[in-house]
Structure formats: C-alpha cells, structure tokens
N, C-alpha and C. Protein backbone atom coordinates (compact mmCIF):
# COMPACT_ATOMS: atom_id res chain seq x y z
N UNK A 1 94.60 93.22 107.63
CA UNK A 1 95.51 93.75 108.62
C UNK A 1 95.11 95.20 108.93
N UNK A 2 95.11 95.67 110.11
CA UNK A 2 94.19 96.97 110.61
C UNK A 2 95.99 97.73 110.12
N UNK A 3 95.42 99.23 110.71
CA UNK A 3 96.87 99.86 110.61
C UNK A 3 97.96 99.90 111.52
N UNK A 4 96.96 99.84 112.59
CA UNK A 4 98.03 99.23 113.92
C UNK A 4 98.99 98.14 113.96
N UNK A 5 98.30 97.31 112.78
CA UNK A 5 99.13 95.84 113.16
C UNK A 5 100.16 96.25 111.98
N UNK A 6 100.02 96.84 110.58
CA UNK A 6 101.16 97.22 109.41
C UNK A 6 102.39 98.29 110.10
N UNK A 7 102.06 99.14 111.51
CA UNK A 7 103.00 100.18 111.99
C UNK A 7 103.92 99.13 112.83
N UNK A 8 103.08 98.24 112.89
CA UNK A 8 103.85 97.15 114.36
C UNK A 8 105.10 96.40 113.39
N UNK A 9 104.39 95.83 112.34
CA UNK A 9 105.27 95.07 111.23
C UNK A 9 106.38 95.75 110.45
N UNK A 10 106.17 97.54 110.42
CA UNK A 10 107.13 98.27 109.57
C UNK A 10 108.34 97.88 110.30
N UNK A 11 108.66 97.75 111.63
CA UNK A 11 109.69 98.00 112.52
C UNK A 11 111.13 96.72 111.82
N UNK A 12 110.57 95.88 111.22
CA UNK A 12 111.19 95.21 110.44
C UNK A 12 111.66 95.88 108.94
N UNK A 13 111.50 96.84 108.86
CA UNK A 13 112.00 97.52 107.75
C UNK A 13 112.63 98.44 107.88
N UNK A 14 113.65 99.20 106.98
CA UNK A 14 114.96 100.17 107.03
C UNK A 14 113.52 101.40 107.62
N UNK A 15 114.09 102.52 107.78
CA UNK A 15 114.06 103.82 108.25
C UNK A 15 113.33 104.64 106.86
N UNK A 16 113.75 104.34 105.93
CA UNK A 16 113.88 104.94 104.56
C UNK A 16 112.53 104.41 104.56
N UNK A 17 111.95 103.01 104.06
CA UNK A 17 111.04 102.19 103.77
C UNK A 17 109.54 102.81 104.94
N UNK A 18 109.71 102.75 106.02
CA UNK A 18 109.13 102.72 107.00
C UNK A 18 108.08 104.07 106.74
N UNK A 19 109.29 105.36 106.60
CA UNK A 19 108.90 106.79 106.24
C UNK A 19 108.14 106.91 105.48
N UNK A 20 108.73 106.40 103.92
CA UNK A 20 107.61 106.44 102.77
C UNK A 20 106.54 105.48 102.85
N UNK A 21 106.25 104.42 103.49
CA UNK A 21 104.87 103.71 103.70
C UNK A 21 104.47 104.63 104.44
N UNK A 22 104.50 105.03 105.53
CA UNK A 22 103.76 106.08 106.48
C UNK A 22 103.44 107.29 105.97
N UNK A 23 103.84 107.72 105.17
CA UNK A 23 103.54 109.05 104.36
C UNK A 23 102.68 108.94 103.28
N UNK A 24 102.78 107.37 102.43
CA UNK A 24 101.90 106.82 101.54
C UNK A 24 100.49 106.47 102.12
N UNK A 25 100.41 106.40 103.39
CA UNK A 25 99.42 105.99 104.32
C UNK A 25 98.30 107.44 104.63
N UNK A 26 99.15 108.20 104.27
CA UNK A 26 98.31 110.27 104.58
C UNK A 26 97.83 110.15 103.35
N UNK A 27 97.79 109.09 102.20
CA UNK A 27 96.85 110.40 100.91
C UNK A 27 95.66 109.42 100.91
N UNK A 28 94.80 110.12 100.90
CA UNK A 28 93.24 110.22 100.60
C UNK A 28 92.82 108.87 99.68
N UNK A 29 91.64 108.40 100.54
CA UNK A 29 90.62 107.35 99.32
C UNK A 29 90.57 108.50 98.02
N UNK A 30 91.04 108.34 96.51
CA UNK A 30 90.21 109.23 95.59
C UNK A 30 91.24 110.29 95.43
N UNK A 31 92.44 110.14 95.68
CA UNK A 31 93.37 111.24 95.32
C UNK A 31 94.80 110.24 94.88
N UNK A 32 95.33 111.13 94.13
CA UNK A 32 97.04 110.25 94.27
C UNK A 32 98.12 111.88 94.65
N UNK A 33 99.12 111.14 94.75
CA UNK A 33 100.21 112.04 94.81
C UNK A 33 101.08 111.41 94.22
N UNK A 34 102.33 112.63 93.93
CA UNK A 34 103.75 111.84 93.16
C UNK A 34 104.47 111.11 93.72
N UNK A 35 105.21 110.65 93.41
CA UNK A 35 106.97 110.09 93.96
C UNK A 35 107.70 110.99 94.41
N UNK A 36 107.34 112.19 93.77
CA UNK A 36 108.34 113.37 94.22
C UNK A 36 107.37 114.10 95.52
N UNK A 37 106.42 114.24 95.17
CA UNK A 37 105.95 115.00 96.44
C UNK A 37 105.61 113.71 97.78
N UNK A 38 105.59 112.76 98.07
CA UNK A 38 106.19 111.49 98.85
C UNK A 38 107.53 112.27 99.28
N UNK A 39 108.15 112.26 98.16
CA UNK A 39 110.07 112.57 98.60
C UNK A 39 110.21 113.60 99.25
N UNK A 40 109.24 114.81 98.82
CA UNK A 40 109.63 116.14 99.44
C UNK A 40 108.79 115.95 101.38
N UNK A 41 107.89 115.34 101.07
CA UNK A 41 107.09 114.98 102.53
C UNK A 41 107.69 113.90 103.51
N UNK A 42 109.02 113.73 102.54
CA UNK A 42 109.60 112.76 103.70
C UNK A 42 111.10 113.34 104.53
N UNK A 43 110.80 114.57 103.55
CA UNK A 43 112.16 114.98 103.79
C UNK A 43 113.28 115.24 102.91
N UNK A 44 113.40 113.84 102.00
CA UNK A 44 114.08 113.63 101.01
C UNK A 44 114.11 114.03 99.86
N UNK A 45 113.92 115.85 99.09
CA UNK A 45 113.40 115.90 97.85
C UNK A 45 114.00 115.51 96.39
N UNK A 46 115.14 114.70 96.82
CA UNK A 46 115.46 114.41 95.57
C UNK A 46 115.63 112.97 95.58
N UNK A 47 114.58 112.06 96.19
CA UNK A 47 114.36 110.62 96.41
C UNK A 47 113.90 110.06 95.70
N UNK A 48 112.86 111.46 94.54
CA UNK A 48 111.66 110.22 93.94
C UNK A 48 111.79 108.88 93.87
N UNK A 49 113.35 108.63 93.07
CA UNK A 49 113.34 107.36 92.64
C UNK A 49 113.24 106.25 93.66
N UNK A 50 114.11 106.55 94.57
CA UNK A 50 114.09 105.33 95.87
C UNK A 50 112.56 105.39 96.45
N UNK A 51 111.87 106.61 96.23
CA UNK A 51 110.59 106.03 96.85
C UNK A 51 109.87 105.35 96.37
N UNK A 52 109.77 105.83 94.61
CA UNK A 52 109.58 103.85 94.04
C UNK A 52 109.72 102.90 93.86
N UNK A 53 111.06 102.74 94.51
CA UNK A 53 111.83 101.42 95.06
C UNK A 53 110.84 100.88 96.10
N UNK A 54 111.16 101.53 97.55
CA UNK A 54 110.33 101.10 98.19
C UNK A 54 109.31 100.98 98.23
N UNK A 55 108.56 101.46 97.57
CA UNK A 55 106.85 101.62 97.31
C UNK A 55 106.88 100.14 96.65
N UNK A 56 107.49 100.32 95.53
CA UNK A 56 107.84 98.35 94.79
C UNK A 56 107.71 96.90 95.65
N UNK A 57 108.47 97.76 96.87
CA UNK A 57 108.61 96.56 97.72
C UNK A 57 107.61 96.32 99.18
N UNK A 58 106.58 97.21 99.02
CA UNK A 58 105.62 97.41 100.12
C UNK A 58 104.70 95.80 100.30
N UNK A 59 105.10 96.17 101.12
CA UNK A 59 104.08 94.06 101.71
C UNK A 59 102.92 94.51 102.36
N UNK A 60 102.35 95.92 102.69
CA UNK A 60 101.78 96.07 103.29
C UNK A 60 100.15 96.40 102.68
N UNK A 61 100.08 96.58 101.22
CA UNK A 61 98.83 96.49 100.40
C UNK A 61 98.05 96.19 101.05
N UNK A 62 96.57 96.66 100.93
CA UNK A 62 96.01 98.06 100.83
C UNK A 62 95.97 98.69 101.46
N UNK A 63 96.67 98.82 102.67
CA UNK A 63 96.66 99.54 104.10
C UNK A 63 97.49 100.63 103.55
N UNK A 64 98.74 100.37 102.87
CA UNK A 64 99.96 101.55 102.21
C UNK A 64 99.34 101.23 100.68
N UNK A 65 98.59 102.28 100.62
CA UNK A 65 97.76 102.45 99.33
C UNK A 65 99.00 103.16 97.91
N UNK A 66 99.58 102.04 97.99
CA UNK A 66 101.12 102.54 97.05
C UNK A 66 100.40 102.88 95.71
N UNK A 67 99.41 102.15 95.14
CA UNK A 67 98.61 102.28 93.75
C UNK A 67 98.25 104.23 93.61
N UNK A 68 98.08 105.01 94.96
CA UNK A 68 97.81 106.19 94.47
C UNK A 68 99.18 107.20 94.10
N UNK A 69 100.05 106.64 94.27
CA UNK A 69 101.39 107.29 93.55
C UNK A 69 101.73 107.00 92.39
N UNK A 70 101.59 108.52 92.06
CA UNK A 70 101.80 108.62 90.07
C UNK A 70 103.25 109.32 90.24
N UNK A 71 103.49 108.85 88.45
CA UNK A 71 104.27 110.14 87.76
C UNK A 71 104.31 111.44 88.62
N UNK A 72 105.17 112.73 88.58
CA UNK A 72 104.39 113.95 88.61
C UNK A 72 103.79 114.55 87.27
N UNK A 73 104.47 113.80 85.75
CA UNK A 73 103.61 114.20 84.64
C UNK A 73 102.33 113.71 84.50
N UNK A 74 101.42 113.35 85.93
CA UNK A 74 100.45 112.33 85.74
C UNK A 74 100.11 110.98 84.93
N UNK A 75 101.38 110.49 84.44
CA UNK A 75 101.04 108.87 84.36
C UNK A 75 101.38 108.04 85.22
N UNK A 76 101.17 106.88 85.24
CA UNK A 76 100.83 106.00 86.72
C UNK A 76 102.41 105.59 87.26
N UNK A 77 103.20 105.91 86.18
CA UNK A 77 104.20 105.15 86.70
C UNK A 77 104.37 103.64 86.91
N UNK A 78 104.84 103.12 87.57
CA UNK A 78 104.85 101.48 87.77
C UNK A 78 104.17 100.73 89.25
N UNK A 79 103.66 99.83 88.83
CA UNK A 79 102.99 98.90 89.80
C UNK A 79 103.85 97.63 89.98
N UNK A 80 103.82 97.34 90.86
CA UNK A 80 104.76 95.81 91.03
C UNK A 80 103.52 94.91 91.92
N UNK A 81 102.32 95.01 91.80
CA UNK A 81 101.14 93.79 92.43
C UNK A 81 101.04 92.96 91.15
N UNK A 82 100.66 92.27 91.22
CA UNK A 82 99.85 91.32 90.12
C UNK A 82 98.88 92.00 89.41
N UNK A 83 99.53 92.25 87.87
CA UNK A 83 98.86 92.58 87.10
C UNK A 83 99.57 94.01 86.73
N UNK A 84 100.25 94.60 86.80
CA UNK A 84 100.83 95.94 87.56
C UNK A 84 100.30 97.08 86.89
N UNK A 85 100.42 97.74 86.03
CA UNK A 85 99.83 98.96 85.81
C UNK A 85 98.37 98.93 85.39
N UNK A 86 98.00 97.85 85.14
CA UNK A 86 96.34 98.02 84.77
C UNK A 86 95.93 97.79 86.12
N UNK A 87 96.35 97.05 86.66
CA UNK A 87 95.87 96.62 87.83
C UNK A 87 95.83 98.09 88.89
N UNK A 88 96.70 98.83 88.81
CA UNK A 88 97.10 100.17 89.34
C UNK A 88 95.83 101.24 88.94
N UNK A 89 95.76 101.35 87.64
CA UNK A 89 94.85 102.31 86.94
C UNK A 89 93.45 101.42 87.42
N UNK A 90 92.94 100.15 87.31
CA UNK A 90 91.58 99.59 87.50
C UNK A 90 91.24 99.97 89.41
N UNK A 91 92.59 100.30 90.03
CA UNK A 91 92.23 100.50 91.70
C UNK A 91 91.46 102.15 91.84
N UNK A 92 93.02 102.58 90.88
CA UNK A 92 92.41 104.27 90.85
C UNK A 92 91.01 104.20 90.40
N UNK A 93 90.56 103.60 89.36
CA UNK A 93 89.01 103.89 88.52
C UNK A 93 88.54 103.95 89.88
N UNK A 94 88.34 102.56 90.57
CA UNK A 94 87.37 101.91 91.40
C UNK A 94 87.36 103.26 91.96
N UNK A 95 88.36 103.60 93.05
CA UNK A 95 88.56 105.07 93.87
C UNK A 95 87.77 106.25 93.31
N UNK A 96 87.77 106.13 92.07
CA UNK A 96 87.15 107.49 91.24
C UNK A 96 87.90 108.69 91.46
N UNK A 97 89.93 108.35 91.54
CA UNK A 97 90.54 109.03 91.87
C UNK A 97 91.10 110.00 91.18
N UNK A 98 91.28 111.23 91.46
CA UNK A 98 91.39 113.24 90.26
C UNK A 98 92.60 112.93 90.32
C-alpha cells in the first residue's frame, strides 16, 4: 500500500488515531522516537499512553512504521504484530536504528 492509499484509508479512523499514524509516518528509516515525544508532536503532551493504544491498533504496517516508537527510557516498549517485541527489536536491527 503506497502512502497515498494509507492517508485515503485513515479517514476511517478517529481524529486521535489518524494524528498519531501521521506523525509516526515523519520519523526516519534508522531512528525511533518516544510515545511521549509522538504526544508532544501531536499536540497532546500528556498522551503517551493513548498513543500506544493507537499505535497497538495501526492496520497500516509498514507504511506507519509504529516498530520505531520506544520507551523514552529507551526500551522498546510493546509491539502488538506477530511476534511482538522481538519482532519489534529484529525490525529496528534490520534498520540499524540509534
């Protein structure tokens, strides 16, 4: 699915959901960011948690590269794909992500 066609498909999702895929969509092949800095870039800085809600519930893999959102103490936090946190940490390796 290109990105055009995942912005076309968000429109079926809350406001909340929509924001944090699109903001998850700005970080870099090879980088991650937090839950909290997601929250503060969405507006919302005291969201972390709901943004790993929705990040949980993203249908839109690998286009909303949810795997590069960590902890802010730098651990991975949680994955909800198949396989979930190894599977999370084996995407970052691949990425060769700091």
């Amino acid at each position: 699915m290109t990105k055009e066609q995942v912005l076309s498909k968000m429109k079926a999702y809350t406001p909340f959901q929509q924001s944090v895929w699109r903001a998850c969509m700005s970080i870099p092949e090879g980088r991650t960011r937090s839950y909290k800095w997601l929250a503060e870039r969405i507006g919302r800085p005291g969201a972390a948690r709901a943004v790993g809600s929705a990040l949980g519930k993203n249908p839109f893999a690998p286009v909303v590269p949810c795997h590069r959102v960590i902890r802010s103490d730098g651990t991975p936090g949680g994955f909800s794909a198949p396989g979930g946190v190894k599977a999370k940490l084996k995407l970052l390796k691949k990425e060769k992500a700091r």
